[in-house]
C-alpha atoms as a PDB file:
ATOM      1  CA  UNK A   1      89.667 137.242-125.745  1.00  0.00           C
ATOM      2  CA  UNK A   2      86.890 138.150-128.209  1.00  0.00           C
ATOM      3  CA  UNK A   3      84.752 140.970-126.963  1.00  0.00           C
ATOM      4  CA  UNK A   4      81.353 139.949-126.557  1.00  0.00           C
ATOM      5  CA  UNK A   5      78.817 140.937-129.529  1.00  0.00           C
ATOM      6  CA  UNK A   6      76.165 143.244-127.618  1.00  0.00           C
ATOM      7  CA  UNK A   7      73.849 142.429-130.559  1.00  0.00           C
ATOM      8  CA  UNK A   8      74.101 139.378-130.719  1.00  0.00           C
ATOM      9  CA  UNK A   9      73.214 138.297-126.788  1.00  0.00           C
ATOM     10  CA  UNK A  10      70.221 140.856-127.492  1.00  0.00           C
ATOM     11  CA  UNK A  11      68.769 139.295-130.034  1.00  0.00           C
ATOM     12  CA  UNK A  12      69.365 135.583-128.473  1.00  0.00           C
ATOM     13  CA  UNK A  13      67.389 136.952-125.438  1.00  0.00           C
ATOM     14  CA  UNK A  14      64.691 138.731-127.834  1.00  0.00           C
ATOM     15  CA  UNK A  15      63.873 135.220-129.618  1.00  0.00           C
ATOM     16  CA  UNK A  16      63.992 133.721-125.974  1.00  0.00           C
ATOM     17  CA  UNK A  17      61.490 136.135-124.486  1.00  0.00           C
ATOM     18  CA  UNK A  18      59.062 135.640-127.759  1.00  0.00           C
ATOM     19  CA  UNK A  19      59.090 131.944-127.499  1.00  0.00           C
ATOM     20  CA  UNK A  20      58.063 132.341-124.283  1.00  0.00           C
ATOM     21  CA  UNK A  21      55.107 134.918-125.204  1.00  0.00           C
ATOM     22  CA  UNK A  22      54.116 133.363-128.259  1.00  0.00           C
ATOM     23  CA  UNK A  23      53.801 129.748-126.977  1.00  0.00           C
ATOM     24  CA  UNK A  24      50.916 129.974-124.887  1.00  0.00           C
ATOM     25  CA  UNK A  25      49.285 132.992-127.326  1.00  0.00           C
ATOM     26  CA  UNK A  26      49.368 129.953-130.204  1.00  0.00           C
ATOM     27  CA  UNK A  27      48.203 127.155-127.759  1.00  0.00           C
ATOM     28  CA  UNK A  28      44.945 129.595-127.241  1.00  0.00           C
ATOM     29  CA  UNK A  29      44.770 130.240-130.430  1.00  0.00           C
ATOM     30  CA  UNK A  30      44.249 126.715-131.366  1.00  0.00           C
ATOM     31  CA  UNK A  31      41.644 126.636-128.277  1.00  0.00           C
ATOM     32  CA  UNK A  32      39.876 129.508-129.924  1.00  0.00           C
ATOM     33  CA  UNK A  33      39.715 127.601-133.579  1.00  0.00           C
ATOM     34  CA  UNK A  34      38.305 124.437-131.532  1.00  0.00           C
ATOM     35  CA  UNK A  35      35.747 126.354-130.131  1.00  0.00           C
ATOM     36  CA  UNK A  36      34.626 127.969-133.308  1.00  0.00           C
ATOM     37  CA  UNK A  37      34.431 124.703-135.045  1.00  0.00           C
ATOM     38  CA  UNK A  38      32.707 122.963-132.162  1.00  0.00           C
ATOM     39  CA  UNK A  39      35.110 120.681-131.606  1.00  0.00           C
ATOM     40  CA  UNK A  40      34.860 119.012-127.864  1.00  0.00           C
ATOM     41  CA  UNK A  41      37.484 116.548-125.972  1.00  0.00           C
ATOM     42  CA  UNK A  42      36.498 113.100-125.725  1.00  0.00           C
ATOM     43  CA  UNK A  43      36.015 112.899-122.044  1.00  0.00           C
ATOM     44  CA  UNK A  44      33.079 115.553-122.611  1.00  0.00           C
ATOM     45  CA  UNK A  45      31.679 113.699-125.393  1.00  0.00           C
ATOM     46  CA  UNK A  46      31.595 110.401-123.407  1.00  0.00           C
ATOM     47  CA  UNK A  47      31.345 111.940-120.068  1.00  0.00           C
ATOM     48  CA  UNK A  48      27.609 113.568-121.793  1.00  0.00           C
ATOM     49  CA  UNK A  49      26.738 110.425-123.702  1.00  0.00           C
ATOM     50  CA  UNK A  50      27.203 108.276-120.378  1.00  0.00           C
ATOM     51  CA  UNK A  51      24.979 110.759-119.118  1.00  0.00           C
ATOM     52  CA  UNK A  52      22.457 111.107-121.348  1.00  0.00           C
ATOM     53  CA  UNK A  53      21.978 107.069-121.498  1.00  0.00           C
ATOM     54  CA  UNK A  54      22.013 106.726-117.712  1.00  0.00           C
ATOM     55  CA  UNK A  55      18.668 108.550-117.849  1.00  0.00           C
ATOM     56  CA  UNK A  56      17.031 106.307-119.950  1.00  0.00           C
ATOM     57  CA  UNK A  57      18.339 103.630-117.672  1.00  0.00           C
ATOM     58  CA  UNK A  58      21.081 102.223-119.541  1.00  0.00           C
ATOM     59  CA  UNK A  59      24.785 101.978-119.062  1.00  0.00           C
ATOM     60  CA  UNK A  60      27.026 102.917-121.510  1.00  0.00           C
ATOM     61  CA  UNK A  61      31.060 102.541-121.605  1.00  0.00           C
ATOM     62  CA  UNK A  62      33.644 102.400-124.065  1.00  0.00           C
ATOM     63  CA  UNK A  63      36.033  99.305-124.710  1.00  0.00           C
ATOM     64  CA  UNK A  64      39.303 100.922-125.962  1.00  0.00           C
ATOM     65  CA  UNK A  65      38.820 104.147-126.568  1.00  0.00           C
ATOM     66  CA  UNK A  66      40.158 106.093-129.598  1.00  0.00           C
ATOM     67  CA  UNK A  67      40.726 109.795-128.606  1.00  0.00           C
ATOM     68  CA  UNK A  68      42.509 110.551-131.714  1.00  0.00           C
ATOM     69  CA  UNK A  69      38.971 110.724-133.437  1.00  0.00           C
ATOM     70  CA  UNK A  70      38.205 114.551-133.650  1.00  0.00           C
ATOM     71  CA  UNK A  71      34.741 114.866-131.591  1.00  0.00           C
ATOM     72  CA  UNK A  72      32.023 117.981-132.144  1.00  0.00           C
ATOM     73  CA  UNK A  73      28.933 119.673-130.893  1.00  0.00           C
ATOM     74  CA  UNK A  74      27.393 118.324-133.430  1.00  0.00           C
ATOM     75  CA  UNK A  75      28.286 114.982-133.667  1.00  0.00           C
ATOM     76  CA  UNK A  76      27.411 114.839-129.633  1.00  0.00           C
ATOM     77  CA  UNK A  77      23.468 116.295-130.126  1.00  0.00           C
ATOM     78  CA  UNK A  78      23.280 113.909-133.201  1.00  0.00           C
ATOM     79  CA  UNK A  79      24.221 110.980-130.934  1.00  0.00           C
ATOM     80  CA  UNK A  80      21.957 111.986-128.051  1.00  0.00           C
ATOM     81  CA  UNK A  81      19.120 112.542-130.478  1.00  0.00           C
ATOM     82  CA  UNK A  82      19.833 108.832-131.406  1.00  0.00           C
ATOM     83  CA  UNK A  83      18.619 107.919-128.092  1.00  0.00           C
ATOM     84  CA  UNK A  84      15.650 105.264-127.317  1.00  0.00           C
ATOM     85  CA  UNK A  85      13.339 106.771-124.550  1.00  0.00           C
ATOM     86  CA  UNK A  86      12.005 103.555-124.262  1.00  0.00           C
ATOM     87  CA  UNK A  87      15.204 101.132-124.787  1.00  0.00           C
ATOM     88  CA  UNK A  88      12.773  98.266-123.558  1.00  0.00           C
ATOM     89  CA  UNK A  89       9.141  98.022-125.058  1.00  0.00           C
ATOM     90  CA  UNK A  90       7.052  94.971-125.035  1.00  0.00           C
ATOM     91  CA  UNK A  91       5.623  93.233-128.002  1.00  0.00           C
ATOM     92  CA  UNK A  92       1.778  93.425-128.172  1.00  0.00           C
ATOM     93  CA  UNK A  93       1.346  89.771-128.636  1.00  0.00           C
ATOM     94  CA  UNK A  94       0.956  87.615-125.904  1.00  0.00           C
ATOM     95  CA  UNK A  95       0.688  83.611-126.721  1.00  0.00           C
ATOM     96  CA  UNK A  96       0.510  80.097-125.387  1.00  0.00           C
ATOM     97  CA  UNK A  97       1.193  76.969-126.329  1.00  0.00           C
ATOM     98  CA  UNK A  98      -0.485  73.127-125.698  1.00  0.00           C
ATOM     99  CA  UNK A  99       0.881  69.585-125.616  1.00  0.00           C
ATOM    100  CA  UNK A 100      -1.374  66.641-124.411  1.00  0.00           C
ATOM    101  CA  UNK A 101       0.307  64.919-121.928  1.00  0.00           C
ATOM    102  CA  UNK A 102      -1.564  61.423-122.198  1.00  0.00           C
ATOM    103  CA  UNK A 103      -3.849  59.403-124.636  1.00  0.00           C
ATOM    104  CA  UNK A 104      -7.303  58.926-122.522  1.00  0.00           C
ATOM    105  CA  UNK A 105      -9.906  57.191-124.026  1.00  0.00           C
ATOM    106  CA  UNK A 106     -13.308  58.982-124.777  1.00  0.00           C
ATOM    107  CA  UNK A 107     -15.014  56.962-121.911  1.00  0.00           C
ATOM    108  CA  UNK A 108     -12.253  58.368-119.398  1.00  0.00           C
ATOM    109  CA  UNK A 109     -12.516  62.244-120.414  1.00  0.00           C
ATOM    110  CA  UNK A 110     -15.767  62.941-118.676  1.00  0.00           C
ATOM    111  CA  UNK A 111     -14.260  61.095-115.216  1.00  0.00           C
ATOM    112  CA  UNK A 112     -10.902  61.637-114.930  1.00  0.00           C
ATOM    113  CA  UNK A 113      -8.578  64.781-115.659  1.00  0.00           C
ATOM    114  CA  UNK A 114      -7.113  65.904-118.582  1.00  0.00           C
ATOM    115  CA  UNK A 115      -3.704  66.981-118.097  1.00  0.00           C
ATOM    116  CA  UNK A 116      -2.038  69.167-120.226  1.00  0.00           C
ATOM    117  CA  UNK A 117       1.171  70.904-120.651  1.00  0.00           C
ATOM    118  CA  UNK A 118       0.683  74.935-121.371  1.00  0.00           C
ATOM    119  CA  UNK A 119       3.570  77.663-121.840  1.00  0.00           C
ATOM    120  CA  UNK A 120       2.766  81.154-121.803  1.00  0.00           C
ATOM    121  CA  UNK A 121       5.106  83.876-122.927  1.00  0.00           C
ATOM    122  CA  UNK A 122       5.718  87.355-123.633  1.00  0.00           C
ATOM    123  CA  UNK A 123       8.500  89.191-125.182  1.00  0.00           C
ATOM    124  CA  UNK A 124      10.405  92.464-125.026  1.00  0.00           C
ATOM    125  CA  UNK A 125      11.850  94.365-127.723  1.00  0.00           C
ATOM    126  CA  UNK A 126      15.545  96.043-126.161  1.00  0.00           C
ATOM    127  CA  UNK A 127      17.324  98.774-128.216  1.00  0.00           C
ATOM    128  CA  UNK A 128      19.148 101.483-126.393  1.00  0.00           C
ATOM    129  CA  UNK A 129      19.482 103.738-129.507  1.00  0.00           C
ATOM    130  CA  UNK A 130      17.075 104.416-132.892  1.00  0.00           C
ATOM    131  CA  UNK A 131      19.400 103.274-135.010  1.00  0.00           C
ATOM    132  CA  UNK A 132      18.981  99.224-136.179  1.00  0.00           C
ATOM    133  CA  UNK A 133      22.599  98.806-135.274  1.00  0.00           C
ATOM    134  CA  UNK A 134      21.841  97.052-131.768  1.00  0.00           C
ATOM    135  CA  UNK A 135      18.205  95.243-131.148  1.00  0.00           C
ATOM    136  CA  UNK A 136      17.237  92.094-129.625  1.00  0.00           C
ATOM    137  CA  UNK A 137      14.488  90.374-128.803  1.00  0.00           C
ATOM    138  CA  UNK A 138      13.900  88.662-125.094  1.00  0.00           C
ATOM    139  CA  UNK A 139      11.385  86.013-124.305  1.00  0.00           C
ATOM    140  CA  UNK A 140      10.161  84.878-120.906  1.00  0.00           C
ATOM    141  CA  UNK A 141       8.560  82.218-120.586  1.00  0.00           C
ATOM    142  CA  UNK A 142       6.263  79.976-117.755  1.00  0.00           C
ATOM    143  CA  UNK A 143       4.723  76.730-118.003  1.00  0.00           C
ATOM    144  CA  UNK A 144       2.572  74.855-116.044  1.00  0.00           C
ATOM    145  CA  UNK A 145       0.266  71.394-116.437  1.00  0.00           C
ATOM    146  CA  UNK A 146      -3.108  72.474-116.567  1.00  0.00           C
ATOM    147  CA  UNK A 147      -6.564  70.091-116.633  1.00  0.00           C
ATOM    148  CA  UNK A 148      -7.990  70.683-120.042  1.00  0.00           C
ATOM    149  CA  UNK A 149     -11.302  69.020-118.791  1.00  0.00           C
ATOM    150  CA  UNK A 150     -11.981  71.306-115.712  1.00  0.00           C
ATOM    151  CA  UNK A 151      -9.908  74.246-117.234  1.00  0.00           C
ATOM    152  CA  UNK A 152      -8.147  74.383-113.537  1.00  0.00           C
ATOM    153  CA  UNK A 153      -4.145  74.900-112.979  1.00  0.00           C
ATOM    154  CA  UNK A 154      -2.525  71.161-111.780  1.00  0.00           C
ATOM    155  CA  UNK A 155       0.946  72.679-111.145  1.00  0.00           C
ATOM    156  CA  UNK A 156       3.627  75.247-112.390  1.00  0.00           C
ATOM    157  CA  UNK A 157       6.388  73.723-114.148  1.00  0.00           C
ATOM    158  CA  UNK A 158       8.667  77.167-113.658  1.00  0.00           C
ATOM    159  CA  UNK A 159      10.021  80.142-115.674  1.00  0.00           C
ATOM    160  CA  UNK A 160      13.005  81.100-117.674  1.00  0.00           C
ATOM    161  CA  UNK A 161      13.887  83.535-120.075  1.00  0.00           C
ATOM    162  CA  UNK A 162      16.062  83.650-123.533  1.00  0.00           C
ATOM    163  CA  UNK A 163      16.667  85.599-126.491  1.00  0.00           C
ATOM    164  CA  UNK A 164      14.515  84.969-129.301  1.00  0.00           C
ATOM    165  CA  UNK A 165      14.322  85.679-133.186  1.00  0.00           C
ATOM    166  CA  UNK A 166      16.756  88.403-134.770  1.00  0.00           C
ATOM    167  CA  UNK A 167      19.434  90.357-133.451  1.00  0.00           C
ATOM    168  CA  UNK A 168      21.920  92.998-134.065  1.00  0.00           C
ATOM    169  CA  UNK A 169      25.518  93.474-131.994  1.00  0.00           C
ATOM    170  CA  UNK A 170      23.901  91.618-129.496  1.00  0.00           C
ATOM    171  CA  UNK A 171      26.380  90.370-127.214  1.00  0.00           C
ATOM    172  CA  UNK A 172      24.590  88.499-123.776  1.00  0.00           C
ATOM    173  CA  UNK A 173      21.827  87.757-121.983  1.00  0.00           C
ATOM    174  CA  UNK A 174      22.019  87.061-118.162  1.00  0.00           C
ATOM    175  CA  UNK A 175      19.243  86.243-116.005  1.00  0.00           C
ATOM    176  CA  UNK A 176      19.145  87.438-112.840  1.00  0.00           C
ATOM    177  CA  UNK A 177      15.829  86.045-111.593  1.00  0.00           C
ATOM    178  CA  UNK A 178      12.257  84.300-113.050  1.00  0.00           C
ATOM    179  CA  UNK A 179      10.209  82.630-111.270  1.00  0.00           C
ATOM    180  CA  UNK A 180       6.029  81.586-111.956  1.00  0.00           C
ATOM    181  CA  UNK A 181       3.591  80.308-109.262  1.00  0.00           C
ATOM    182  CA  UNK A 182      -0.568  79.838-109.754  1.00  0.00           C
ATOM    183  CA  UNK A 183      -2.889  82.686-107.933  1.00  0.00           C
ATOM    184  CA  UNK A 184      -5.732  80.006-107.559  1.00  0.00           C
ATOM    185  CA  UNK A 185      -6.681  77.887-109.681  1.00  0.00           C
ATOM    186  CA  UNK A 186      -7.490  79.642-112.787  1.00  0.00           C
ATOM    187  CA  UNK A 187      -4.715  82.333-113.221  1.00  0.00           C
ATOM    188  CA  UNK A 188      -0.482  81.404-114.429  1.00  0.00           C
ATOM    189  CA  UNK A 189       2.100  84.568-112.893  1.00  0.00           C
ATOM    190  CA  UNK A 190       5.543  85.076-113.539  1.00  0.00           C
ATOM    191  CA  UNK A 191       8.157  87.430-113.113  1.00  0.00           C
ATOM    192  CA  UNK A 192      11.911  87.786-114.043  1.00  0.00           C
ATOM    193  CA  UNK A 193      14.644  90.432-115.078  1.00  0.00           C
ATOM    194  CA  UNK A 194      17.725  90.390-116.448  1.00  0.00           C
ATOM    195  CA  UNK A 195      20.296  92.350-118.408  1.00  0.00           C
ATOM    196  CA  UNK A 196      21.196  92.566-122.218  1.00  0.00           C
ATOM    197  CA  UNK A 197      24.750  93.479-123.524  1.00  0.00           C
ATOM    198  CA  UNK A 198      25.178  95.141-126.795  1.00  0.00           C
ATOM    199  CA  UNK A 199      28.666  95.480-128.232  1.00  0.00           C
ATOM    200  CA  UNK A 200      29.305  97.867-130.845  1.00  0.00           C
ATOM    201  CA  UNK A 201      32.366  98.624-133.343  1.00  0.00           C
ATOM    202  CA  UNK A 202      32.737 102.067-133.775  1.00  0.00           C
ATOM    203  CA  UNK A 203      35.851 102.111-135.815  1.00  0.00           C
ATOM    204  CA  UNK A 204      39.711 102.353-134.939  1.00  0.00           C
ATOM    205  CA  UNK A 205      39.181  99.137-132.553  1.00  0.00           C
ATOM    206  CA  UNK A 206      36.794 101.249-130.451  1.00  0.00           C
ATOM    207  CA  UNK A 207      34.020  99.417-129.340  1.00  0.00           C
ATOM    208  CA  UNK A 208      30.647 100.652-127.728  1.00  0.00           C
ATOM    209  CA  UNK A 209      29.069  98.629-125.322  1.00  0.00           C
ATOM    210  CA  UNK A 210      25.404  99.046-124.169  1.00  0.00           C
ATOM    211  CA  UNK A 211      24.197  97.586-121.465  1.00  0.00           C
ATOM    212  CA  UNK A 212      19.995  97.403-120.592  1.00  0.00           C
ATOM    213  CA  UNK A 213      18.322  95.980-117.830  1.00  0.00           C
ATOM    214  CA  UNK A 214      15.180  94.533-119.237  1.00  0.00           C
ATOM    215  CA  UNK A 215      12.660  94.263-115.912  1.00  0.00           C
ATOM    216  CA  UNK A 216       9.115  92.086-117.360  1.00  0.00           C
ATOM    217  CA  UNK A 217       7.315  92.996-114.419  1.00  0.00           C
ATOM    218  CA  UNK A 218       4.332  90.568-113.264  1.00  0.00           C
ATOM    219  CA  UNK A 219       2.344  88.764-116.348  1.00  0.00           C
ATOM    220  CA  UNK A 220      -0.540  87.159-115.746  1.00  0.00           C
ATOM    221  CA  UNK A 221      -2.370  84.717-117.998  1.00  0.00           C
ATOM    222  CA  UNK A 222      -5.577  82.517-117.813  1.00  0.00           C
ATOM    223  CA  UNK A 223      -5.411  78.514-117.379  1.00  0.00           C
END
């Protein structure tokens, strides 16, 4: 039998004993770096951006994820700066439409009604960030037949909503409610909400999806 080599079992159990130390001093050490450079996980950078949205009332959530993207400080307060306060404004402009609904002679206009069919509409602009990567436009809309000759509200047709004009990454519309009714004779009101759906592509099949509720409150207009 061999006798046992004293230096070498020491220095197997030297190496073994720095592995051990040196391991976890190396895994801080590349904590350390991170920190210097700013860099952040992704669960902070989403779990602050999710944040940061919910405030301005919409919901934000990621569609397949890609964590091997390295993520900063900086890149985080850039996003968040990127952020609509107002991701729902409405458009200034407020119009209506006529269509006669009958050919009446000239002797009948001054005796009989005048029946008309009038839409009304007004529109929201929905972005949830300052960038033009996601916008849409959303229209609601209320009709009702209206008597030209006395000026005076017959009936309300009803109210629905839909997007209108130009978009970006938009992705839905749904409707949750609408409705219009007549406050006497002279005045059209309606009333809906709904949600819009933004998808984005961020790169590496990660996807970014935005999703607003868009609340019109109560319009009024005048027969």
């Amino acid at each position: 039998m061999k006798p046992k080599n004293k230096y070498l079992d020491f220095i197997i159990c030297l190496l073994f004993v720095m592995g051990i130390v040196i391991s976890p001093m190396t895994a801080q050490a590349g904590e350390i770096a991170d920190s210097v450079n700013g860099v952040i996980s992704f669960e902070e950078y989403y779990a602050t951006l999710r944040s940061e949205y919910s405030k301005r009332g919409v919901n934000f959530t990621i569609i397949n994820p890609d964590t091997t993207k390295t993520y900063t400080k900086e890149q985080l307060e850039k996003e968040i700066s990127q952020i609509c306060e107002e991701p729902v404004r409405e458009v200034a402009v407020q119009d209506s439409t006529t269509e006669l609904l009958g050919n009446l002679s000239p002797q009948s206009v001054n005796r009989t009604p005048m029946p008309i069919n009038k839409t009304y509409h007004t529109e929201r602009v929905v972005s949830p960030n300052n960038r033009p990567s996601c916008y849409a436009t959303i229209r609601m809309e209320a009709s009702a037949v209206i008597d030209l000759q006395y000026n005076q509200i017959m009936s309300v047709s009803g109210c629905t909503t839909y997007r209108t004009g130009e978009a970006s990454n938009f992705y839905s519309w749904r409707q949750n409610s609408a409705r219009a009714w007549s406050e006497g004779t002279k005045t059209i009101a309606a009333t809906a909400n709904g949600q819009v759906v933004f998808h984005e592509q961020a790169g590496g099949g990660q996807v970014n999806v935005y999703e607003v509720n868009v609340n019109f409150g109560t319009m009024h207009w005048t027969a």
